[in-house]
N, C-alpha and C. Protein backbone atom coordinates (compact mmCIF):
# COMPACT_ATOMS: atom_id res chain seq x y z
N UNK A 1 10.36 -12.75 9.79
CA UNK A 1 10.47 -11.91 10.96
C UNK A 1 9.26 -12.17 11.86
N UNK A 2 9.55 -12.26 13.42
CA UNK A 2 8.44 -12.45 14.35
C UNK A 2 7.51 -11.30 14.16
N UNK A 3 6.22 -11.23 14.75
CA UNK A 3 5.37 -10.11 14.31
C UNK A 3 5.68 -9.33 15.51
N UNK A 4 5.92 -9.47 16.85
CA UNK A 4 6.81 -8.87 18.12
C UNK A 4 8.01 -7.65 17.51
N UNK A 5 8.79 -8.64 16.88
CA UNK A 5 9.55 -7.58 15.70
C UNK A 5 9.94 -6.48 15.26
N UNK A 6 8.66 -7.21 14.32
CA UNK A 6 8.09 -6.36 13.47
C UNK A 6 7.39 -5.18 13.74
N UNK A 7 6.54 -5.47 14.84
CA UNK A 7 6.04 -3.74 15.45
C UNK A 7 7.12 -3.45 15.89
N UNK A 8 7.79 -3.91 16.78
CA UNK A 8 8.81 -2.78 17.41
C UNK A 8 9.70 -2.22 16.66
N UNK A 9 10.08 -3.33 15.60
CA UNK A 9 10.84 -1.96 14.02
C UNK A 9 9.91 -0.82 13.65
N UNK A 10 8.44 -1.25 13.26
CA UNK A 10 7.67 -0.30 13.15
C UNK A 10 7.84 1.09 14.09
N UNK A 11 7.60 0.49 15.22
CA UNK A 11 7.35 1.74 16.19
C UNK A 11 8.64 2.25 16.74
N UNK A 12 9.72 1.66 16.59
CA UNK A 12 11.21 2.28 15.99
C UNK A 12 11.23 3.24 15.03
N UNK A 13 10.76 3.32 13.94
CA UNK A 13 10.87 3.80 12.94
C UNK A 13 9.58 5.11 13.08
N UNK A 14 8.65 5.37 13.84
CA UNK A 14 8.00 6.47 14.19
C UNK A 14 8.15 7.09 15.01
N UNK A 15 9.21 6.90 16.08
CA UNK A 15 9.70 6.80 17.21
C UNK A 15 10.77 8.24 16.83
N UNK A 16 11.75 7.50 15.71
CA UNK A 16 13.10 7.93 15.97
C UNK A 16 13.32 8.74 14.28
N UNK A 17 12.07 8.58 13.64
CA UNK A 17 12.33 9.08 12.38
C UNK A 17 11.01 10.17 12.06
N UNK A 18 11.15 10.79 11.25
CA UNK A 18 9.84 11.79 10.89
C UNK A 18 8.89 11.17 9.83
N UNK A 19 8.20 9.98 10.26
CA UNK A 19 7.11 9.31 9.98
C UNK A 19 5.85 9.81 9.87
N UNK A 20 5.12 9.98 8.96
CA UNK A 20 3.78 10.82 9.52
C UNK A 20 2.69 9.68 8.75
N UNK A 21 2.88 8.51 7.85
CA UNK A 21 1.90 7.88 7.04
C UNK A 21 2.68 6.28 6.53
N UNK A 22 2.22 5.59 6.85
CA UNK A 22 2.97 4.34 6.05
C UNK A 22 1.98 3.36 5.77
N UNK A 23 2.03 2.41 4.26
CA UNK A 23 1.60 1.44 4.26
C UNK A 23 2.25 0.19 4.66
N UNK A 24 1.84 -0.40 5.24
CA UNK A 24 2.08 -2.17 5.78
C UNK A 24 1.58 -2.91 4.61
N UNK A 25 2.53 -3.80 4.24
CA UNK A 25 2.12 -5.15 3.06
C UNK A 25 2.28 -5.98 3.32
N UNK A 26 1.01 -7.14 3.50
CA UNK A 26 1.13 -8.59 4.42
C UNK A 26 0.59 -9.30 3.08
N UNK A 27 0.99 -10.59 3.24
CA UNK A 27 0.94 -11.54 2.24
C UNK A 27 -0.49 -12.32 2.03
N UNK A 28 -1.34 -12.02 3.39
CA UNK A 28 -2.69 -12.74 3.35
C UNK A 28 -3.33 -12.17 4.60
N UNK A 29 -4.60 -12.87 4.58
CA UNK A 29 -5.37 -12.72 6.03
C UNK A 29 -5.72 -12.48 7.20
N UNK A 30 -4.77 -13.73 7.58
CA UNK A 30 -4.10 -14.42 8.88
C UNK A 30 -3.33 -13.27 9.33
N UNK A 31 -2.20 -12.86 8.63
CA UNK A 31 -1.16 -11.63 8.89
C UNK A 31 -1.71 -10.38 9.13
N UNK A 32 -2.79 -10.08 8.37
CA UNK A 32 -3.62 -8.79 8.37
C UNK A 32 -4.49 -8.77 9.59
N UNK A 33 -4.78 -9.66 10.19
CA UNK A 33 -5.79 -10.04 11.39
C UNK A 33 -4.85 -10.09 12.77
N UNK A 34 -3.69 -10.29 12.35
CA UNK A 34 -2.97 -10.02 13.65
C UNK A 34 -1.76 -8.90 13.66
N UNK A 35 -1.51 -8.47 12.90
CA UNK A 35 -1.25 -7.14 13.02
C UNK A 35 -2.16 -6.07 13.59
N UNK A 36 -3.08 -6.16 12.29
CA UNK A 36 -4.29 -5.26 13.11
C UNK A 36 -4.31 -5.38 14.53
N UNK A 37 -4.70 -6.58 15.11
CA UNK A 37 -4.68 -6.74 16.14
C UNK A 37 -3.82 -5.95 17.02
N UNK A 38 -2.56 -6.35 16.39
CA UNK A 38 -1.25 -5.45 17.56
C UNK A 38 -0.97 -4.33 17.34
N UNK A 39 -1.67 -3.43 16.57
CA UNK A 39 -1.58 -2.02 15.93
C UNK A 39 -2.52 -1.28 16.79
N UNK A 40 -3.85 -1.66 16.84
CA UNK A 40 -4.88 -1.56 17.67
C UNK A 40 -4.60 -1.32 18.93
N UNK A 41 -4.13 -2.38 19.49
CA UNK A 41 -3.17 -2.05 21.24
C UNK A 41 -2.50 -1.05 21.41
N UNK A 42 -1.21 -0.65 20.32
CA UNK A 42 -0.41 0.51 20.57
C UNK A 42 -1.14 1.64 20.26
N UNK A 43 -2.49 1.36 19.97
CA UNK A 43 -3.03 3.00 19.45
C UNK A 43 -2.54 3.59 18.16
N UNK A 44 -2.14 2.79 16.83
CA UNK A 44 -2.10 3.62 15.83
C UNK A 44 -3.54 3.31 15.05
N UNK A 45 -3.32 4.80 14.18
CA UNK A 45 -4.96 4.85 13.76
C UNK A 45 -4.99 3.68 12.35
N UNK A 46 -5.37 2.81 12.00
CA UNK A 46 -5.15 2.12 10.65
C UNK A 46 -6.42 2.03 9.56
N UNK A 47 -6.23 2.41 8.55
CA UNK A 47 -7.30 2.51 7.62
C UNK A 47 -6.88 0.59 7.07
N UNK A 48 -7.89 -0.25 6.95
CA UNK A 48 -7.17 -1.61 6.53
C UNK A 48 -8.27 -1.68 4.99
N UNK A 49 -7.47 -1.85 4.42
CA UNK A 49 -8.09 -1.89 3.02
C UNK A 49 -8.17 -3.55 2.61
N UNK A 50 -9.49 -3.93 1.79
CA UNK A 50 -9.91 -5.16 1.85
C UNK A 50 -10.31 -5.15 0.15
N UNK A 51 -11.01 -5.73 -0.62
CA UNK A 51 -11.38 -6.15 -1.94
C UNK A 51 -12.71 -5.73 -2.07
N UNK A 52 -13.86 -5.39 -0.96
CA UNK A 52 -15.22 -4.62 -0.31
C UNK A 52 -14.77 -2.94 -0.46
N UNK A 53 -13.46 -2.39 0.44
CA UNK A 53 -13.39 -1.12 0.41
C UNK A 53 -12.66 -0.53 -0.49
N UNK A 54 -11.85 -1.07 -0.87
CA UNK A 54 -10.70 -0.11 -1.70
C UNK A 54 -10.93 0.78 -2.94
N UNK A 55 -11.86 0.69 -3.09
CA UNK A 55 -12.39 1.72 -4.17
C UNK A 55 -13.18 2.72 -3.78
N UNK A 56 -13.75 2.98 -2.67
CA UNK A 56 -14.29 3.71 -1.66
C UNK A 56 -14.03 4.16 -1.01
N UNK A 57 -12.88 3.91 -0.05
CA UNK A 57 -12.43 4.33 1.26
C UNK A 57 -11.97 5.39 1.07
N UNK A 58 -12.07 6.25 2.23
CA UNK A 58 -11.88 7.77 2.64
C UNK A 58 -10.45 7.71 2.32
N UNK A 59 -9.72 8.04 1.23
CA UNK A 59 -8.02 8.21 1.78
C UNK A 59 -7.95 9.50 1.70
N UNK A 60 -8.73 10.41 1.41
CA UNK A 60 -8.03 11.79 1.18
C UNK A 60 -8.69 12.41 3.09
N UNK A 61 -9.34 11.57 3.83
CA UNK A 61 -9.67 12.09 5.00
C UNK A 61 -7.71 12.33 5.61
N UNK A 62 -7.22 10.95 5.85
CA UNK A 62 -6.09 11.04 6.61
C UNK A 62 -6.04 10.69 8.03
N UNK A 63 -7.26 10.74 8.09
CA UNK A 63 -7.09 10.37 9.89
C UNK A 63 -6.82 8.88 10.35
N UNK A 64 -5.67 8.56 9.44
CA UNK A 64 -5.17 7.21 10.08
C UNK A 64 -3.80 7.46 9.70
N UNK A 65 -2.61 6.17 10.37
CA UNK A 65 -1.15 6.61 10.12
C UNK A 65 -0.73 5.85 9.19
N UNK A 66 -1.61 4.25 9.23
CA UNK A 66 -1.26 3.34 9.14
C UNK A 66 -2.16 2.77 7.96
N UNK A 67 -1.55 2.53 6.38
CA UNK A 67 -2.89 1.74 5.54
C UNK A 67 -2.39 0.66 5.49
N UNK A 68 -3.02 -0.61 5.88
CA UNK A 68 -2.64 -1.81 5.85
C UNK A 68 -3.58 -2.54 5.11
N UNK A 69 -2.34 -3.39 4.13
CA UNK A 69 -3.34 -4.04 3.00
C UNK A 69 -2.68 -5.19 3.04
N UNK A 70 -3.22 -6.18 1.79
CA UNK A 70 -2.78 -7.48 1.54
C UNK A 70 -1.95 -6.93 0.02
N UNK A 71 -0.76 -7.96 -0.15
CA UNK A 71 0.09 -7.96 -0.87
C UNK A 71 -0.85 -7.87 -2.45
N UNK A 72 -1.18 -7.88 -2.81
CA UNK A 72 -2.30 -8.47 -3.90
C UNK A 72 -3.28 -7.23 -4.22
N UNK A 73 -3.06 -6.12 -3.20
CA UNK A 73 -3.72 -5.07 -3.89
C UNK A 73 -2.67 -3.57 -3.71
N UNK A 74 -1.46 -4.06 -3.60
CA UNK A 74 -0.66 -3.22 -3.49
C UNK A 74 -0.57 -1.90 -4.66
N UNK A 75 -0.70 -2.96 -5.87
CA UNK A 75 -0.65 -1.62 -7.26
C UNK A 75 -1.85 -0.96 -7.43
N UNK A 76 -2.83 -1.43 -6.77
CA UNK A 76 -4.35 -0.46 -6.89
C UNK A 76 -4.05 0.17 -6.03
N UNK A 77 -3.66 0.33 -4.68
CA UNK A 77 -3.73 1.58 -3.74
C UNK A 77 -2.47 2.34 -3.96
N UNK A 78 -1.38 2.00 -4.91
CA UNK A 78 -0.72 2.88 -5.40
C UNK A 78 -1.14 3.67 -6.41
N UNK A 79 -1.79 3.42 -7.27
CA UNK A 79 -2.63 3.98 -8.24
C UNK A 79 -3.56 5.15 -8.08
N UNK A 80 -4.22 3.98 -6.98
CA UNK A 80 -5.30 5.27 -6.30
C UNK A 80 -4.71 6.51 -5.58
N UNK A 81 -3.54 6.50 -4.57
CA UNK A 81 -3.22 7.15 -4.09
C UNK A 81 -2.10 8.01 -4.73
N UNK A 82 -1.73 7.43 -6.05
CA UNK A 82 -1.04 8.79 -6.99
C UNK A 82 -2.21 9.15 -7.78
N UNK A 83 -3.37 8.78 -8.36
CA UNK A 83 -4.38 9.53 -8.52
C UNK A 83 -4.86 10.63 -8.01
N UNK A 84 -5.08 10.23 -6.74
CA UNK A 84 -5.92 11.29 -6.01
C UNK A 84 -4.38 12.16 -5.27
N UNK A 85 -3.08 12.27 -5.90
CA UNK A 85 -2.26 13.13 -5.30
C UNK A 85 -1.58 12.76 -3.80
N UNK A 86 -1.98 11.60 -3.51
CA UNK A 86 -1.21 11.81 -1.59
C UNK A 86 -0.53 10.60 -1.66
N UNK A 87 0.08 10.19 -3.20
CA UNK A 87 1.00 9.01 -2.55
C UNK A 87 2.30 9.78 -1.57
N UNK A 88 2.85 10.85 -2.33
CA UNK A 88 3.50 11.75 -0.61
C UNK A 88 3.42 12.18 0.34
N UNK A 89 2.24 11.85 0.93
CA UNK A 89 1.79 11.67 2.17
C UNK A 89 2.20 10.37 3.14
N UNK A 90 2.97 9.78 2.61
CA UNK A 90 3.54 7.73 2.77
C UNK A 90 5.03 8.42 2.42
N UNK A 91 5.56 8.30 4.06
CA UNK A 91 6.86 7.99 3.21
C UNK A 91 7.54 6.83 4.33
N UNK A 92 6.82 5.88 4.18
CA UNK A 92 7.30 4.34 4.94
C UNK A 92 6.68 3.54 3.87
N UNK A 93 7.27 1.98 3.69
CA UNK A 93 6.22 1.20 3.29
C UNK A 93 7.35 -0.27 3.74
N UNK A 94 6.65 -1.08 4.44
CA UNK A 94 7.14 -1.95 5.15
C UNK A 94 6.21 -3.13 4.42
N UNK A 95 7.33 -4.23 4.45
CA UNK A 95 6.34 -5.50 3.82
C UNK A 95 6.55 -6.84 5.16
N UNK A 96 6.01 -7.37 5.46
CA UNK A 96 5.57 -8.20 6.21
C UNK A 96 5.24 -9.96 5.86
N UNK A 97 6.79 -10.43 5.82
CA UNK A 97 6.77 -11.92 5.54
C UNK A 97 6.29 -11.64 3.79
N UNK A 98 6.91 -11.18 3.08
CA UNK A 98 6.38 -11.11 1.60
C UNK A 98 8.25 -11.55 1.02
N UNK A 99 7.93 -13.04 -0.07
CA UNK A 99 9.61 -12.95 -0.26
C UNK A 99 10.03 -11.70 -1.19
N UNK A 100 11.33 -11.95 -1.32
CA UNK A 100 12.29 -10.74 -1.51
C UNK A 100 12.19 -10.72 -3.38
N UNK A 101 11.42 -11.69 -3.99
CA UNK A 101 11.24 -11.26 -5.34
C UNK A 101 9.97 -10.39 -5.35
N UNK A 102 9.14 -10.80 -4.54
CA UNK A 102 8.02 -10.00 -4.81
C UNK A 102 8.42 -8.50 -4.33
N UNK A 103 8.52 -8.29 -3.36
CA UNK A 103 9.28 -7.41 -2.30
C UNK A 103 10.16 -6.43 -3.50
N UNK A 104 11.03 -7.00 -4.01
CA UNK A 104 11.93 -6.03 -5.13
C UNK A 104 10.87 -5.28 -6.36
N UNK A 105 9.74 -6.60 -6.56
CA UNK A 105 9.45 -5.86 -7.63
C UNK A 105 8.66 -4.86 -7.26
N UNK A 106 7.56 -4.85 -6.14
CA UNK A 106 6.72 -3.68 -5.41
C UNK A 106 7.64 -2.58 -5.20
N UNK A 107 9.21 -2.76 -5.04
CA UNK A 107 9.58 -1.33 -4.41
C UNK A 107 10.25 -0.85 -6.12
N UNK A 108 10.57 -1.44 -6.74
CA UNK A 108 11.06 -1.02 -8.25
C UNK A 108 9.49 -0.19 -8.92
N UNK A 109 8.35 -0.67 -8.82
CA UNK A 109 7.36 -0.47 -9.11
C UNK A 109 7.33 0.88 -8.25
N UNK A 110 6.73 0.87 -7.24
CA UNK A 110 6.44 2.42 -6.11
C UNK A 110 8.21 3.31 -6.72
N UNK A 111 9.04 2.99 -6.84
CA UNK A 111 9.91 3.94 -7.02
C UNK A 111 9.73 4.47 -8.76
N UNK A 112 9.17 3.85 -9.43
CA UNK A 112 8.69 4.41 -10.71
C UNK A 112 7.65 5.07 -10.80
N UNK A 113 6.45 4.99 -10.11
CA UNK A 113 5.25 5.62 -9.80
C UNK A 113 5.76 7.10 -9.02
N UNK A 114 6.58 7.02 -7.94
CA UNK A 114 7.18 8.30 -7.00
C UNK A 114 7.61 9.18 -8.21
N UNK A 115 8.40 8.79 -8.85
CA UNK A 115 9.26 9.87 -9.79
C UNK A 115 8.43 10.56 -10.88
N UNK A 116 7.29 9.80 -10.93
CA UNK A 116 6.05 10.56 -12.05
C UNK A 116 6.00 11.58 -11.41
């Protein structure tokens, strides 16, 4: 999917649905650096979690809409965030150019973690 797209599904989907928190899952870097980028423009707030912050970062503040990570630390900020209670605070999670095996197993995974 173009990243043009891809925000505008995004911002479709906050637009027209009762969105209040979502994580974004990009496959690397490059993807994370230009999203950000185009997230930034429309004004959403994004907490971007890196391999430096993720064990630190403010998540129980909230004052962002948007946690955007790399594919590769997806089960730690699920962890963390059913730890500390606000994985229901997320009820989007969009993946970004990630194939559809990985993709199945992250949402089989988050839908076993939800039902705890």
């Amino acid at each position: 999917m173009k990243l043009a797209n891809f925000i505008n599904l995004l911002d479709d989907y906050y637009n027209n649905y009762s969105i209040e928190r979502s994580i974004i899952v990009v496959p690397n870097d490059d993807n994370l650096y230009k999203i950000n980028e185009k997230l930034i423009k429309k004004d959403y707030s994004i907490l971007e979690i890196n391999n430096k912050n993720i064990n630190n970062a403010n998540y129980s503040s909230l004052n962002y809409r948007i946690i955007l990570i790399k594919y590769k630390y997806i089960h730690k900020i699920i962890n963390i965030l059913s730890n500390l209670n606000l994985l229901k605070c997320f009820n989007l999670i969009l993946f970004y150019n990630i194939n559809n095996t990985l993709k199945n197993y992250t949402y089989n995974y988050i839908k076993i973690i939800s039902s705890i």
